[in-house]
Structure formats: C-alpha cells, structure tokens
Protein backbone atom coordinates (compact mmCIF):
# COMPACT_ATOMS: atom_id res chain seq x y z
CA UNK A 1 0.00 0.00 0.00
CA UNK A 2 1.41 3.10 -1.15
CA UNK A 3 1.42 6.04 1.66
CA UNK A 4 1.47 9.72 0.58
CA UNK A 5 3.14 11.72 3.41
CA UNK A 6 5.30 14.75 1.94
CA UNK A 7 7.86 15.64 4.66
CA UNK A 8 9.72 18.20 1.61
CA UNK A 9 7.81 20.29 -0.52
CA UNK A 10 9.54 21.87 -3.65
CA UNK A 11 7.80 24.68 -5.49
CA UNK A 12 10.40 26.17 -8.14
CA UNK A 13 9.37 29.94 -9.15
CA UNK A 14 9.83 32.22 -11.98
CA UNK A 15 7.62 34.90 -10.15
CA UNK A 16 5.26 34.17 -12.49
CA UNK A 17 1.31 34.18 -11.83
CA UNK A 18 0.86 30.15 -11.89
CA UNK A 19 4.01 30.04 -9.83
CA UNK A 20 2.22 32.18 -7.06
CA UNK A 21 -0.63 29.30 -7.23
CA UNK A 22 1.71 26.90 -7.14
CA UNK A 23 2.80 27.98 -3.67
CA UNK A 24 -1.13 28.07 -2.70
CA UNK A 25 -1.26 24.38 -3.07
CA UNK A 26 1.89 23.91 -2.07
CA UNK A 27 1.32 25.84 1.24
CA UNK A 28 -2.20 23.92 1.77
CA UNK A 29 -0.95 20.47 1.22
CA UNK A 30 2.34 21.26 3.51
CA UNK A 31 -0.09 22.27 6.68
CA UNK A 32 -1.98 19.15 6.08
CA UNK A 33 0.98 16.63 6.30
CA UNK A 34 3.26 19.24 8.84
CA UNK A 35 5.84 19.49 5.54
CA UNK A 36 8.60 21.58 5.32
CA UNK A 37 8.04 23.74 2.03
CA UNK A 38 10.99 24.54 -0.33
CA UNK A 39 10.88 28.09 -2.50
CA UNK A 40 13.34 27.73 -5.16
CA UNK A 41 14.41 30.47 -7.81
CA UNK A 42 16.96 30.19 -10.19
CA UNK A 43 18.58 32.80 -11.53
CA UNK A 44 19.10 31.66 -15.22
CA UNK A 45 22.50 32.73 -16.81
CA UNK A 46 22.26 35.17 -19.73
CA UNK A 47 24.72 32.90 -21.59
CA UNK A 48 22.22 29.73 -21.09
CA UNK A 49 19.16 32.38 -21.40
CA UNK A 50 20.63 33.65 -24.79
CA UNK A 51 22.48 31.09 -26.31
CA UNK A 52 25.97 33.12 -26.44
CA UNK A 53 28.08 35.23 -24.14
CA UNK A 54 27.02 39.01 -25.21
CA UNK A 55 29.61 41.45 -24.91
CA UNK A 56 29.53 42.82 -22.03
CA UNK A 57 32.06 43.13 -19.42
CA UNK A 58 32.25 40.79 -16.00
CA UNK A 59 31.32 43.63 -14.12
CA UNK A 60 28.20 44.02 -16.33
CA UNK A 61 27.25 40.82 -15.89
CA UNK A 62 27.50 40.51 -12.08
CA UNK A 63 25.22 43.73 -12.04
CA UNK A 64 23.03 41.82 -13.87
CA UNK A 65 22.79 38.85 -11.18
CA UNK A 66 23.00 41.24 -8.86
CA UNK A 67 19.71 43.10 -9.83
CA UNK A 68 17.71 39.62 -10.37
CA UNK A 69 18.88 38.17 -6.98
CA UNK A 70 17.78 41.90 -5.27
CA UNK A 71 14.38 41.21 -7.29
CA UNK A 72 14.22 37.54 -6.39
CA UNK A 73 14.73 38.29 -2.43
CA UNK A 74 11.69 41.22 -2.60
CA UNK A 75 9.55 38.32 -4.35
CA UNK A 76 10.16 36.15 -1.62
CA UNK A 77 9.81 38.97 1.00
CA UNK A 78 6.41 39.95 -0.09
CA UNK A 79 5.59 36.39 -0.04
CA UNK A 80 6.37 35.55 3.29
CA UNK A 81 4.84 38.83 4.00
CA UNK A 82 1.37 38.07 1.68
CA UNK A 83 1.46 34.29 2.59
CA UNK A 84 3.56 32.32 4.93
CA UNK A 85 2.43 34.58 8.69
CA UNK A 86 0.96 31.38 9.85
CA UNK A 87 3.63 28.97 8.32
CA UNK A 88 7.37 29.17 9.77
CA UNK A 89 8.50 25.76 8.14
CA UNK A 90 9.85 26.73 4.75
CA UNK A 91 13.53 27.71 3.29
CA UNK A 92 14.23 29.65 0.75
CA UNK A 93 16.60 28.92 -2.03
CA UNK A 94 18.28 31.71 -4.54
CA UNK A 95 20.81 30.35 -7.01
CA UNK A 96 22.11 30.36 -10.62
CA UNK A 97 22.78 28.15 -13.07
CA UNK A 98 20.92 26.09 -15.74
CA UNK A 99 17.30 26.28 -14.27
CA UNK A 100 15.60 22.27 -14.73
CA UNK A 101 19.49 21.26 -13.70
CA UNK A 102 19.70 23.11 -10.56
CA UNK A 103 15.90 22.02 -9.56
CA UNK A 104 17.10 18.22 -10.24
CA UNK A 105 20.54 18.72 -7.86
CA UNK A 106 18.26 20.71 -5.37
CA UNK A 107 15.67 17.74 -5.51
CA UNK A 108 18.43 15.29 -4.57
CA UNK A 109 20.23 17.58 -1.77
CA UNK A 110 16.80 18.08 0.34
CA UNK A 111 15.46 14.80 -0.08
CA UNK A 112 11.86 16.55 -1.60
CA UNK A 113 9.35 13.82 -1.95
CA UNK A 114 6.29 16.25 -3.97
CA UNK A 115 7.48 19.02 -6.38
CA UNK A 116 4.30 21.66 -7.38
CA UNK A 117 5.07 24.08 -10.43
CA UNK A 118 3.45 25.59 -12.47
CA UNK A 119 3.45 24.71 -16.42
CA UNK A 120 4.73 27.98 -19.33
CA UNK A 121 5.53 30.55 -16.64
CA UNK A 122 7.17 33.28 -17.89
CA UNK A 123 9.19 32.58 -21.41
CA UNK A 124 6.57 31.06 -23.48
CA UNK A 125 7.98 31.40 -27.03
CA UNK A 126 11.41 29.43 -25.68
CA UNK A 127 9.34 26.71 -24.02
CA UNK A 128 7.41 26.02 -26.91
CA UNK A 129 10.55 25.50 -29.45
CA UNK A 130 12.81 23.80 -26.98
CA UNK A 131 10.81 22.42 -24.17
CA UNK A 132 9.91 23.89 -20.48
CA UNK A 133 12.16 23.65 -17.23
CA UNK A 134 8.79 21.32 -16.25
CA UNK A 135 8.51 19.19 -18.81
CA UNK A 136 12.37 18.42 -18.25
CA UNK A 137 12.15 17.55 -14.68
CA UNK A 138 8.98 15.49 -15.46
CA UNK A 139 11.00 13.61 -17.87
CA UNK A 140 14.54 13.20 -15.38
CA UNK A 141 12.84 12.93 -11.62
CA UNK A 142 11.20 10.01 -9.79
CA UNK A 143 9.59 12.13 -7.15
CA UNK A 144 6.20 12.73 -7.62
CA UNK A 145 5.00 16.11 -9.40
CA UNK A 146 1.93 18.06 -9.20
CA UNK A 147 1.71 20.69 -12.32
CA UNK A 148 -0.55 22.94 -12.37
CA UNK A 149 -1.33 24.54 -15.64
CA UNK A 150 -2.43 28.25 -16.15
C-alpha cells in the first residue's frame, strides 16, 4: 500500500502568476501533512538564457545577477509577508545556473518527496521551441510532481 506523506515540498518559481498558485497548493498540502516547504528560484545565466556570451564586461554581468537576486529576495519577501504569517517551516533557495538542472541537484540535496510548479511561466515562445524547465524535470525525476497549468 502506497502512503502519501510529503515531509519536503519543492515549489520552483519564476515569479510568475501560476508560480504564485503553485505555492497556494503547495502551502495547503504542507499544513496538512506538517511538511517543510521549499521556494526555489533560479537565476538563469544570460549565456544559457541567450544562447551566447554578449559582450559585455564581467562587471556588467555581475550587475546583472545582482539586480535579479535583489528582485528575487523582494519576491520572496512579499511572499512571506502576503502568505507564509501562519507557516514558519519553509527555506528559501536563490541560485544560478541552468534552471531544470539546478531544480534536479536541489531535488536530490533536500530529499523533496512532492514538487508543485506551475506549467509555461514566464518565457513562453522558448518553451514552446525547446521544451519547459517542467517538462524536463517530469521527464529526469522520480519524485512525484503536481503541475498545475495556467
């Protein structure tokens, strides 16, 4: 008999509408089982985002990560602030890199047993020619995955 208890939540974010819903469900199922929840955003490299290294210098690009990690960490604020009074079991997770790759190494590190994302956040036109973050960890992931679409 199989027994669904989630003790690690994963929702992934792009700050995107669906991934605000995402954490609704997320948040409701945690409270039911006691779960820790997991609020991942990656910040995607604009070599990986673009296909090329632009020319711009190192310093350019580090005020670039700078500025999305600053915006990241005000998304999270207001949604502690707008969601998670009630809720103090949760982490929060800011990094960079290759977006469906550091999902699958986070995955592994926290032992998550129920990922909830949302489907076509924010870069539609690049999901539809090459494939979305979700349906890559879908495709690469045992755990369980609830996907909500928009």
């Amino acid at each position: 008999m199989l027994i669904f208890n989630p003790k690690n939540i994963l929702v992934p974010t792009d700050m995107s509408e669906i991934a605000e819903k995402s954490l609704l469900y997320a948040l409701s199922i945690a409270e039911n089982y006691k779960s820790k929840l997991h609020f991942c955003y990656i910040i995607e490299s604009i070599e990986s985002e673009l296909g090329y290294v632009p020319l711009l210098s190192i310093e350019q690009l580090e005020k670039i990560d700078l500025y999305n990690r600053i915006e990241a960490e005000h998304y999270f604020e207001h949604i502690k602030n707008k969601f998670l009074n009630n809720y103090n079991n949760f982490k929060i997770c800011i990094d960079k890199g290759i977006v469906y790759k550091k999902i699958l190494e986070y995955i592994v590190n926290n032992d998550i047993d129920l990922i909830i994302m949302g489907m076509h956040g924010k870069n539609k036109i690049e999901n539809f020619i090459f494939g979305s973050n979700t349906e890559k960890i879908l495709r690469l992931t045992k755990q369980p995955i609830l996907v909500l679409k928009n």
